[in-house]
Protein backbone atom coordinates (compact mmCIF):
# COMPACT_ATOMS: atom_id res chain seq x y z
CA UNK A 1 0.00 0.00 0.00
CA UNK A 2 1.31 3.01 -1.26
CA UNK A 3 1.47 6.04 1.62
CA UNK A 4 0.52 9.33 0.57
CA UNK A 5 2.59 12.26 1.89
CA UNK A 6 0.99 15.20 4.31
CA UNK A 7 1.37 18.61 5.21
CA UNK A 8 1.46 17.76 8.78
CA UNK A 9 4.36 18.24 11.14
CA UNK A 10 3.12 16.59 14.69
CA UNK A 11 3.98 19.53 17.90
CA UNK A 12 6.03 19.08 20.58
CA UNK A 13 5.22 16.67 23.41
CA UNK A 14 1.89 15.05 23.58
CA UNK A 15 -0.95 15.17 21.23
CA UNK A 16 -4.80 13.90 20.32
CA UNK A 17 -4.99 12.65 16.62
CA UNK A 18 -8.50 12.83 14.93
CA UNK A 19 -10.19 12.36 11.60
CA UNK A 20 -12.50 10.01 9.59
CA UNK A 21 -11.86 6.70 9.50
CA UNK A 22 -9.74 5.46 6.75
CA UNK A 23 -7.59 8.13 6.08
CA UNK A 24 -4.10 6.87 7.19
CA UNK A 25 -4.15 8.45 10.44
CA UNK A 26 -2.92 4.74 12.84
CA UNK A 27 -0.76 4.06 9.71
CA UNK A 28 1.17 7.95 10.06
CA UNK A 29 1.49 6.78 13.66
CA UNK A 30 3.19 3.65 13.67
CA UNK A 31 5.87 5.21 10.53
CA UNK A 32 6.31 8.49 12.31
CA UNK A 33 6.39 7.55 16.49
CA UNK A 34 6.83 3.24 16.31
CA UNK A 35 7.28 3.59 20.01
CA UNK A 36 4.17 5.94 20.76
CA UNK A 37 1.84 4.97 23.26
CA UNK A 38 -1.64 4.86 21.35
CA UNK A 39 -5.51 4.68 23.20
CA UNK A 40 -8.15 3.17 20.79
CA UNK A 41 -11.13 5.00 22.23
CA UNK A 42 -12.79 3.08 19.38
CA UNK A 43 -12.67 -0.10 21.85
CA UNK A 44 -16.14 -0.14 24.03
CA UNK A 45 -14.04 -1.36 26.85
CA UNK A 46 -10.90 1.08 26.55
CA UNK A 47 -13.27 3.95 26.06
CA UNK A 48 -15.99 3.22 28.61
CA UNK A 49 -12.17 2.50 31.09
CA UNK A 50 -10.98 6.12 30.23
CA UNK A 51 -14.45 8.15 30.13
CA UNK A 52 -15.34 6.67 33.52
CA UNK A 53 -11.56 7.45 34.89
CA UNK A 54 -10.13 10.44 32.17
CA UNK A 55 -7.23 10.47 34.92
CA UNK A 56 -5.93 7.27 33.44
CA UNK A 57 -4.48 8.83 30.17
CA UNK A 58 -2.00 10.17 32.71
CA UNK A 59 -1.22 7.26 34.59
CA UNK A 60 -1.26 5.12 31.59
CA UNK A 61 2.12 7.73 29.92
CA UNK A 62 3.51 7.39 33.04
CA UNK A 63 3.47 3.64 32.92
CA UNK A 64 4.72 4.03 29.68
CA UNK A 65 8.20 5.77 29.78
């Protein structure tokens, strides 16, 4: 699959990436930050974990480094 290139430079330090589905936005991620610690919210369970506790995104980077 051929990747199509962006006019996107990702910020400094953490970020949220949206957009319709199906544009390239998980495969972006995994070329551009392989080590990045990603959150499907799409995932009933994940998302019902993180909207009941939003406190976890933190603990769940600082797990993570």
């Amino acid at each position: 699959m051929a990747t199509v290139g962006r006019f996107f430079s990702a910020p400094a330090g953490h970020f949220f990436f949206f957009g319709p589905r199906g544009t390239g936005k998980s495969t972006w991620v995994r070329t551009n930050f392989p080590d990045a610690v990603r959150v499907d919210l799409l995932a009933p369970e994940t998302y019902r974990s993180y909207l009941a506790r939003p406190e976890r995104l933190r603990e769940h980077q600082h797990r993570s480094t």
